[in-house]
PDB file of N, CA and C in Angstrom:
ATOM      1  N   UNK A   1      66.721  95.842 123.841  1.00  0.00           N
ATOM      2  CA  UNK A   1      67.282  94.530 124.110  1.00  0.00           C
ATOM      3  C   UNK A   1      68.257  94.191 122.975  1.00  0.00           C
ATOM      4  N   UNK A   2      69.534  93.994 123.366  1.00  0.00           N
ATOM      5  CA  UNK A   2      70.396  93.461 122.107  1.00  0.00           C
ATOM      6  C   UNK A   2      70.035  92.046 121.942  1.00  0.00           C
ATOM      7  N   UNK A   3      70.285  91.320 120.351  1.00  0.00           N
ATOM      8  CA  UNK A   3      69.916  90.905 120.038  1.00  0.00           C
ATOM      9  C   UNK A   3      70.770  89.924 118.985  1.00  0.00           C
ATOM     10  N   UNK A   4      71.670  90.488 118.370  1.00  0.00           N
ATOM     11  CA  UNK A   4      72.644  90.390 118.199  1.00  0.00           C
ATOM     12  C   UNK A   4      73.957  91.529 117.963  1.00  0.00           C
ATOM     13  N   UNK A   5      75.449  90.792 118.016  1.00  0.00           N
ATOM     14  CA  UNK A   5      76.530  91.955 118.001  1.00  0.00           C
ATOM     15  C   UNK A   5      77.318  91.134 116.829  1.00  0.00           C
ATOM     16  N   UNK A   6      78.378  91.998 115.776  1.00  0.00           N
ATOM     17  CA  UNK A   6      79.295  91.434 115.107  1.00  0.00           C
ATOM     18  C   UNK A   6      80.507  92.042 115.215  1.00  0.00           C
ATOM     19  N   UNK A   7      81.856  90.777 115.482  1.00  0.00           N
ATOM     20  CA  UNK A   7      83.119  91.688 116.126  1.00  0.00           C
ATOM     21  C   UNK A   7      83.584  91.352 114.421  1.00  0.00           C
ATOM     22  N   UNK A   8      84.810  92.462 114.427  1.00  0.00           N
ATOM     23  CA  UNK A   8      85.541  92.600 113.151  1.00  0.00           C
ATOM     24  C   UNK A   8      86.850  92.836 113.932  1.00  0.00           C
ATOM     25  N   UNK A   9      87.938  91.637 113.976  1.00  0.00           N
ATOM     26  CA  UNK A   9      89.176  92.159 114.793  1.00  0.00           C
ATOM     27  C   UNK A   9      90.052  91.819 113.285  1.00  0.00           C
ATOM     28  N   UNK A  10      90.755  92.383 113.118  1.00  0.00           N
ATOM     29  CA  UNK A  10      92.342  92.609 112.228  1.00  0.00           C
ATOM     30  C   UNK A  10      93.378  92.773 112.782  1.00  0.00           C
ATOM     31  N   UNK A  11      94.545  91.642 112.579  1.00  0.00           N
ATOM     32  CA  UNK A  11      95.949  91.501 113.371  1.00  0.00           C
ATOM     33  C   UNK A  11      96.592  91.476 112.090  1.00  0.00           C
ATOM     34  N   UNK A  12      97.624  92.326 112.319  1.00  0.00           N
ATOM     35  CA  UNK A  12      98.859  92.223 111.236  1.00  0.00           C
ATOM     36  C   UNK A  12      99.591  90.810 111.956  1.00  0.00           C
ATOM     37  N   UNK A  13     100.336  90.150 110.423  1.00  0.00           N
ATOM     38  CA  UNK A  13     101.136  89.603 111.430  1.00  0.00           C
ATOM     39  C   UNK A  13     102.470  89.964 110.823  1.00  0.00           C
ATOM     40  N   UNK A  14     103.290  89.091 111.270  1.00  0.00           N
ATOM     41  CA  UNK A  14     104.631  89.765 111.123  1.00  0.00           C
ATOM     42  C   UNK A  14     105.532  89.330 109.818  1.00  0.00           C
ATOM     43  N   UNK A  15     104.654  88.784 108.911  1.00  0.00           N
ATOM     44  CA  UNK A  15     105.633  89.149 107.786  1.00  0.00           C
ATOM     45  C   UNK A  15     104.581  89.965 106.454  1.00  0.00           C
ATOM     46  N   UNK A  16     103.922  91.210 107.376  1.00  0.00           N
ATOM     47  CA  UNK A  16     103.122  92.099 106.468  1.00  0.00           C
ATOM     48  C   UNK A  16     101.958  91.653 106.098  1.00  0.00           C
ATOM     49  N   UNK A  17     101.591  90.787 106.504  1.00  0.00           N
ATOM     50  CA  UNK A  17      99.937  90.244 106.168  1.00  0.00           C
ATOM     51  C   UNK A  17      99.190  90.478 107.317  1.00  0.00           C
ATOM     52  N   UNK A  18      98.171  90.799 106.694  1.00  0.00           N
ATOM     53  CA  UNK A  18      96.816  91.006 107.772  1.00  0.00           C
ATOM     54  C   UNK A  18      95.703  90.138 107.926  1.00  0.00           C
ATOM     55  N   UNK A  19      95.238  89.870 108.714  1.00  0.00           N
ATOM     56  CA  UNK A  19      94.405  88.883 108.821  1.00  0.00           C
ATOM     57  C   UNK A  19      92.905  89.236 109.471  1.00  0.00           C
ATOM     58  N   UNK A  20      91.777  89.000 108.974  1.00  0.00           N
ATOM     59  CA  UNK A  20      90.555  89.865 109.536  1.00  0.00           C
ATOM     60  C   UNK A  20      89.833  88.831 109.904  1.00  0.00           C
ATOM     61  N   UNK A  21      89.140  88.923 111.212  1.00  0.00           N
ATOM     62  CA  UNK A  21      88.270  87.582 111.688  1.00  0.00           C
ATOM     63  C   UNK A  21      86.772  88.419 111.993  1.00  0.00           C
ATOM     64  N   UNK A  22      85.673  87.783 111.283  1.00  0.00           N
ATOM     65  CA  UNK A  22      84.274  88.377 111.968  1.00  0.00           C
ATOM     66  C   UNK A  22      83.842  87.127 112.362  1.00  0.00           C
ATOM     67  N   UNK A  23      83.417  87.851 113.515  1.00  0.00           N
ATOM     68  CA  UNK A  23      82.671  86.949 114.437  1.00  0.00           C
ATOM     69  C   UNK A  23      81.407  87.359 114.938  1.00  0.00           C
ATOM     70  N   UNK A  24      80.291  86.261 114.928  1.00  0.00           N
ATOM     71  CA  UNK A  24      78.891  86.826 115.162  1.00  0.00           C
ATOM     72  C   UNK A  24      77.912  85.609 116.691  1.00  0.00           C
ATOM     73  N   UNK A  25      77.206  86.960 117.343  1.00  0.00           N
ATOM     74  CA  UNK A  25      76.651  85.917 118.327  1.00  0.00           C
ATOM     75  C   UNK A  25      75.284  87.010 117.846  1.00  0.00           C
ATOM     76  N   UNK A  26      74.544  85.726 118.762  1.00  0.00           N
ATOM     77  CA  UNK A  26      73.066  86.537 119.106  1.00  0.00           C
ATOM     78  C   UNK A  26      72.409  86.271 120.117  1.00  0.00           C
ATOM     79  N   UNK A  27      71.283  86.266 120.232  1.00  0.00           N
ATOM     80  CA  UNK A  27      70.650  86.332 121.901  1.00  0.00           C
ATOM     81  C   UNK A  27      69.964  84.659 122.249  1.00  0.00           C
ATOM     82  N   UNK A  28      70.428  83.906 123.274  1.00  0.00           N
ATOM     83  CA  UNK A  28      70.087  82.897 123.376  1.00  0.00           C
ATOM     84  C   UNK A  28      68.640  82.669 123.450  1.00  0.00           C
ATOM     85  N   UNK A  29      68.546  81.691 122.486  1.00  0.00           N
ATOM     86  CA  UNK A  29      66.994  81.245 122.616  1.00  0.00           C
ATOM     87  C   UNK A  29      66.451  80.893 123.679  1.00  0.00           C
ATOM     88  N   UNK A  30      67.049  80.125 124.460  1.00  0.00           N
ATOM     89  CA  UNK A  30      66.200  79.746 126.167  1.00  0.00           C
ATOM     90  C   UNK A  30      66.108  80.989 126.951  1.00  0.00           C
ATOM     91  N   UNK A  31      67.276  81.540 127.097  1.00  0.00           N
ATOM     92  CA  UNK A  31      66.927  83.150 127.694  1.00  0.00           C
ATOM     93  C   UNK A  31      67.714  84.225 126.790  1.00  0.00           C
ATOM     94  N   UNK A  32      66.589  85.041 126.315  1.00  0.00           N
ATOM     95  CA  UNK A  32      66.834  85.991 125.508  1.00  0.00           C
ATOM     96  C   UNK A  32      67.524  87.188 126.130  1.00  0.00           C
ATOM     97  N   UNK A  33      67.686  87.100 127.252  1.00  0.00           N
ATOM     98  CA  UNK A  33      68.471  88.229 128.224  1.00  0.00           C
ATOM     99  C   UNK A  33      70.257  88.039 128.172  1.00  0.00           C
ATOM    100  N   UNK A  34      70.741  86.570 127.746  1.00  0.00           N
ATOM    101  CA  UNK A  34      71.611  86.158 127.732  1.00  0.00           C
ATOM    102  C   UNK A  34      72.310  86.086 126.258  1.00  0.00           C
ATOM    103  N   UNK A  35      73.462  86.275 125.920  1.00  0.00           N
ATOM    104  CA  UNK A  35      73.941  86.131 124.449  1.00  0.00           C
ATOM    105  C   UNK A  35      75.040  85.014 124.394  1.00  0.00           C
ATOM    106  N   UNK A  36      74.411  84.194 123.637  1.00  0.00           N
ATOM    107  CA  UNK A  36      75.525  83.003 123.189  1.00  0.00           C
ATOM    108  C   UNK A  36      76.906  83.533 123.016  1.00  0.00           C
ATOM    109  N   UNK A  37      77.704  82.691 122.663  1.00  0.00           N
ATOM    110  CA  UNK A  37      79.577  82.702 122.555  1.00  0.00           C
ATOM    111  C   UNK A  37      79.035  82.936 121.357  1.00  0.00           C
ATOM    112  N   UNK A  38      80.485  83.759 120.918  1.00  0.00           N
ATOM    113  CA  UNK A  38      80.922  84.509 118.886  1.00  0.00           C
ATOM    114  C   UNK A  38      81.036  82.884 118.569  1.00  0.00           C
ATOM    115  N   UNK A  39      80.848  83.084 117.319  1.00  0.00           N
ATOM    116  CA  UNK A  39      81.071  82.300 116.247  1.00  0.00           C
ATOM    117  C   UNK A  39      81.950  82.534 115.580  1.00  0.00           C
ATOM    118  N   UNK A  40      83.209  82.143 114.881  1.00  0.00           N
ATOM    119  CA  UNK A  40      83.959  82.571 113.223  1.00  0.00           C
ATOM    120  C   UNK A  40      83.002  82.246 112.187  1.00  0.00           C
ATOM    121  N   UNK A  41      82.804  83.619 112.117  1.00  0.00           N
ATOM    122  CA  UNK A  41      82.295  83.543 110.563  1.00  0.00           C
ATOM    123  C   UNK A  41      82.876  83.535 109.207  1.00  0.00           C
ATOM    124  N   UNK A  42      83.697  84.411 109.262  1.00  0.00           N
ATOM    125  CA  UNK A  42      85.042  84.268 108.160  1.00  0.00           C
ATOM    126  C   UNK A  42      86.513  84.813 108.687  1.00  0.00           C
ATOM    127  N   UNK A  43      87.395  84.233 107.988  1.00  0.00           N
ATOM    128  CA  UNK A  43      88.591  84.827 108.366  1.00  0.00           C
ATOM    129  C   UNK A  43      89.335  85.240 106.983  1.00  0.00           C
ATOM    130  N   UNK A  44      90.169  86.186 106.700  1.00  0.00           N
ATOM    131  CA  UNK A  44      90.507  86.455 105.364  1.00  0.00           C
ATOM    132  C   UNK A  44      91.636  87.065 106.135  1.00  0.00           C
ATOM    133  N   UNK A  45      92.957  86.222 104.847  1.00  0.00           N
ATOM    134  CA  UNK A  45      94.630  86.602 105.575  1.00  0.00           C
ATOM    135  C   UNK A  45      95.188  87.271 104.227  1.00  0.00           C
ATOM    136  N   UNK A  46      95.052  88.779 104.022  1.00  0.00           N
ATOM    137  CA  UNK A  46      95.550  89.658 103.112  1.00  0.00           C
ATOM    138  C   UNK A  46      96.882  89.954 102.927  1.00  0.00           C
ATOM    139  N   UNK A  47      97.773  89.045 101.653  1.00  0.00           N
ATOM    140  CA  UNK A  47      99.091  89.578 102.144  1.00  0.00           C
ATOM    141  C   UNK A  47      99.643  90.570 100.814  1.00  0.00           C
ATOM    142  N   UNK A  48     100.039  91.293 101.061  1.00  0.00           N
ATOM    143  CA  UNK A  48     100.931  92.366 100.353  1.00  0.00           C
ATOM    144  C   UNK A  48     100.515  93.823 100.736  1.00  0.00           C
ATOM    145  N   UNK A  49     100.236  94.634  99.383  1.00  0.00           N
ATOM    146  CA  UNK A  49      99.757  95.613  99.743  1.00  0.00           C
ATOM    147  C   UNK A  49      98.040  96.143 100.787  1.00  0.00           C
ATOM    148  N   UNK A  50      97.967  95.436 101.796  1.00  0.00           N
ATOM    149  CA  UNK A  50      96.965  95.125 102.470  1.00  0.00           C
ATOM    150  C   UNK A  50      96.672  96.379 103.019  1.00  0.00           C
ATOM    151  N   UNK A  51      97.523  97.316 103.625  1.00  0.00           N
ATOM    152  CA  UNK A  51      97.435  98.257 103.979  1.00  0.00           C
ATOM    153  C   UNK A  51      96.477  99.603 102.917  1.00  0.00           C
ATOM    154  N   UNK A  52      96.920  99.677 101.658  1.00  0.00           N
ATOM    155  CA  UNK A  52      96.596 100.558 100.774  1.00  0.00           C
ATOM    156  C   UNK A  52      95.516 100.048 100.650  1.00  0.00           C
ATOM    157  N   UNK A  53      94.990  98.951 100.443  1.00  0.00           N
ATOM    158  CA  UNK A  53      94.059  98.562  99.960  1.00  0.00           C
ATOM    159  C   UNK A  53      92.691  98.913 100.814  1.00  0.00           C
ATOM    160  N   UNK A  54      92.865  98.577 102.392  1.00  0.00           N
ATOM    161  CA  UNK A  54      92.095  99.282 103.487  1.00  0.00           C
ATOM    162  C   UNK A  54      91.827 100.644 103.215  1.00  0.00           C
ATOM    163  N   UNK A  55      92.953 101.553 103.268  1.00  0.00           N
ATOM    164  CA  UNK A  55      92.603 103.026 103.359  1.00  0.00           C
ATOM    165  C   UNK A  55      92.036 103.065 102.341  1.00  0.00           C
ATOM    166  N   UNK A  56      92.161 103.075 101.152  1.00  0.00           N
ATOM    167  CA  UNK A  56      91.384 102.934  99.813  1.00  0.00           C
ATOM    168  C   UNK A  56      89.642 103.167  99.789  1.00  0.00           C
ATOM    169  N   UNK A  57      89.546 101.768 100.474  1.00  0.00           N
ATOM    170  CA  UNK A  57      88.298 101.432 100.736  1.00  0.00           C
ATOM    171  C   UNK A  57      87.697 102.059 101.953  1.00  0.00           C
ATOM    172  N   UNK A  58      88.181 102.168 102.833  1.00  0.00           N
ATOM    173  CA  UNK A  58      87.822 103.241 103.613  1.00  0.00           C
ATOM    174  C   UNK A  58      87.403 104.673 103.723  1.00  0.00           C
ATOM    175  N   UNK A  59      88.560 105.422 102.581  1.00  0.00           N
ATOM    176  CA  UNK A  59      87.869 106.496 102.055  1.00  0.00           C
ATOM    177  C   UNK A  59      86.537 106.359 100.915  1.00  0.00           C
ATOM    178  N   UNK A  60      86.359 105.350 100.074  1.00  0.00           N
ATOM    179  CA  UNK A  60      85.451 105.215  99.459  1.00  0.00           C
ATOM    180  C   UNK A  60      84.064 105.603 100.583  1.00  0.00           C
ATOM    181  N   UNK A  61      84.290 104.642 101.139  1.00  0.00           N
ATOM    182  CA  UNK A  61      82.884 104.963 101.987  1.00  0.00           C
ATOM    183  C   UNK A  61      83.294 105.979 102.812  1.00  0.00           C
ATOM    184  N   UNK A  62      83.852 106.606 102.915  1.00  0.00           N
ATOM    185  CA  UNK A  62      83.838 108.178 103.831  1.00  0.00           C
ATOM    186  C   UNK A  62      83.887 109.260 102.987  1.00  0.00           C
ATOM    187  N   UNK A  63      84.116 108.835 101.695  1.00  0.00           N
ATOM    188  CA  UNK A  63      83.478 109.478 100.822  1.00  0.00           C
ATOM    189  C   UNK A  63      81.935 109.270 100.347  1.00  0.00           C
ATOM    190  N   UNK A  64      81.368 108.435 100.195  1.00  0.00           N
ATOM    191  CA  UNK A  64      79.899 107.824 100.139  1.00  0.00           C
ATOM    192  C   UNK A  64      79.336 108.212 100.658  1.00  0.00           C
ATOM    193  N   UNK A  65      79.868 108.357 101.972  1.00  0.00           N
ATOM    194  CA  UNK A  65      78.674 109.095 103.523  1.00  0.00           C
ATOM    195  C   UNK A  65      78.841 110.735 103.395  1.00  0.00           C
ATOM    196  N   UNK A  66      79.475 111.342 102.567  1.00  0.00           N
ATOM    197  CA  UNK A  66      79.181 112.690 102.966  1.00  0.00           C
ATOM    198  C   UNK A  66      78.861 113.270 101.356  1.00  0.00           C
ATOM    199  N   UNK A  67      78.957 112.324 100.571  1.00  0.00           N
ATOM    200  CA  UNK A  67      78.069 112.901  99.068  1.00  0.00           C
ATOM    201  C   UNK A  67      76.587 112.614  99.550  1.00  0.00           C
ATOM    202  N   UNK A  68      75.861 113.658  98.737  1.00  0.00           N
ATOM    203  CA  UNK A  68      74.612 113.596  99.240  1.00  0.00           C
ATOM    204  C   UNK A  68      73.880 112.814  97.656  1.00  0.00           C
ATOM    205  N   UNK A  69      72.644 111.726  98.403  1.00  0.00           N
ATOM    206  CA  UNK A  69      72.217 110.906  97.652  1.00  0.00           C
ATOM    207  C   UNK A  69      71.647 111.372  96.298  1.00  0.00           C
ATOM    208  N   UNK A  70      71.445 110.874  95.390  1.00  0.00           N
ATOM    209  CA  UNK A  70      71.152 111.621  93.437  1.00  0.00           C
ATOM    210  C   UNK A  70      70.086 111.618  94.101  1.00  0.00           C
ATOM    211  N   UNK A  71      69.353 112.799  93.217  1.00  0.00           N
ATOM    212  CA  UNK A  71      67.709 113.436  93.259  1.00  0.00           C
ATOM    213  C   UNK A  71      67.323 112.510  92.210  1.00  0.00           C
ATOM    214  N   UNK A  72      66.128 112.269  92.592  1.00  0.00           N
ATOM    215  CA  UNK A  72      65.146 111.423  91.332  1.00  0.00           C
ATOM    216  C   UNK A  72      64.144 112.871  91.156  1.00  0.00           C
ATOM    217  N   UNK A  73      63.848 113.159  89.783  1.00  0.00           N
ATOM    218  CA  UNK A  73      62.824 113.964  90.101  1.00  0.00           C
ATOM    219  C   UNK A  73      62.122 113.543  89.079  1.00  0.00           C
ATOM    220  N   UNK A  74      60.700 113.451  89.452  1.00  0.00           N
ATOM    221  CA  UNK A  74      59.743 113.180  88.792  1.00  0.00           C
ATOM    222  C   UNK A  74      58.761 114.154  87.944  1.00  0.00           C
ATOM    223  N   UNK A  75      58.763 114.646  86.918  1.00  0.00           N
ATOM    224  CA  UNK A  75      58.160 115.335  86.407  1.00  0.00           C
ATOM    225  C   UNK A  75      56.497 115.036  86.463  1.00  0.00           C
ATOM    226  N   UNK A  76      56.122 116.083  86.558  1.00  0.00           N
ATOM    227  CA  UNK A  76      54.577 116.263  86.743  1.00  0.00           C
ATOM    228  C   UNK A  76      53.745 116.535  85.107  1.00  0.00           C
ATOM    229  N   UNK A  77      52.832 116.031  85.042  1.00  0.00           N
ATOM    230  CA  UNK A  77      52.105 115.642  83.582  1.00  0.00           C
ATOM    231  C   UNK A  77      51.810 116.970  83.063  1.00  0.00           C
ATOM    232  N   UNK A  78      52.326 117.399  81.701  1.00  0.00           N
ATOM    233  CA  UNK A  78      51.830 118.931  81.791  1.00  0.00           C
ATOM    234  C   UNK A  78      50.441 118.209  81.373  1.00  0.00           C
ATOM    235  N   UNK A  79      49.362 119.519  81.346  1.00  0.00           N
ATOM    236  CA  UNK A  79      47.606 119.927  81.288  1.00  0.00           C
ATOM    237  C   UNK A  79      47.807 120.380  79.738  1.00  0.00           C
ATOM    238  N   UNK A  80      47.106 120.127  79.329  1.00  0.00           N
ATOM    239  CA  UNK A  80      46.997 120.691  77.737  1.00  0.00           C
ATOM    240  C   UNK A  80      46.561 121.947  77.775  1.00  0.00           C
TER     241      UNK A  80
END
């Protein structure tokens, strides 16, 4: 059963700024089969180098997801 969804839309506009809107609904309380209207949750209007700044961050985490997580290793008590 969904429960809730979050949209992330980004429009350039036309003098090089980008603008990112998230929007969030979830499942109506009277009937949980049904999902309320999005909400604006934030909107953020990026102007200049907006572009670099995305890919940037984008590879960060596509880099993140394919390094594999640090080992913790726990040493075991030596026995006398």
């Amino acid at each position: 059963v969904l429960r809730e969804q979050q949209l992330i839309v980004r429009v350039p506009g036309a003098d090089g700024s980008m603008t990112e809107r998230v929007q969030y609904r979830s499942a109506s309380l009277s009937d949980p089969g049904r999902m309320e209207p999005y909400r604006l949750v934030r909107e953020v209007v990026c102007t200049g180098a907006c572009q670099e700044q995305e890919e940037a961050a984008t590879q960060e985490i596509a880099q993140a997801d394919t390094e594999p997580p640090p080992v913790e290793s726990e040493e075991a008590p030596s026995e006398p």
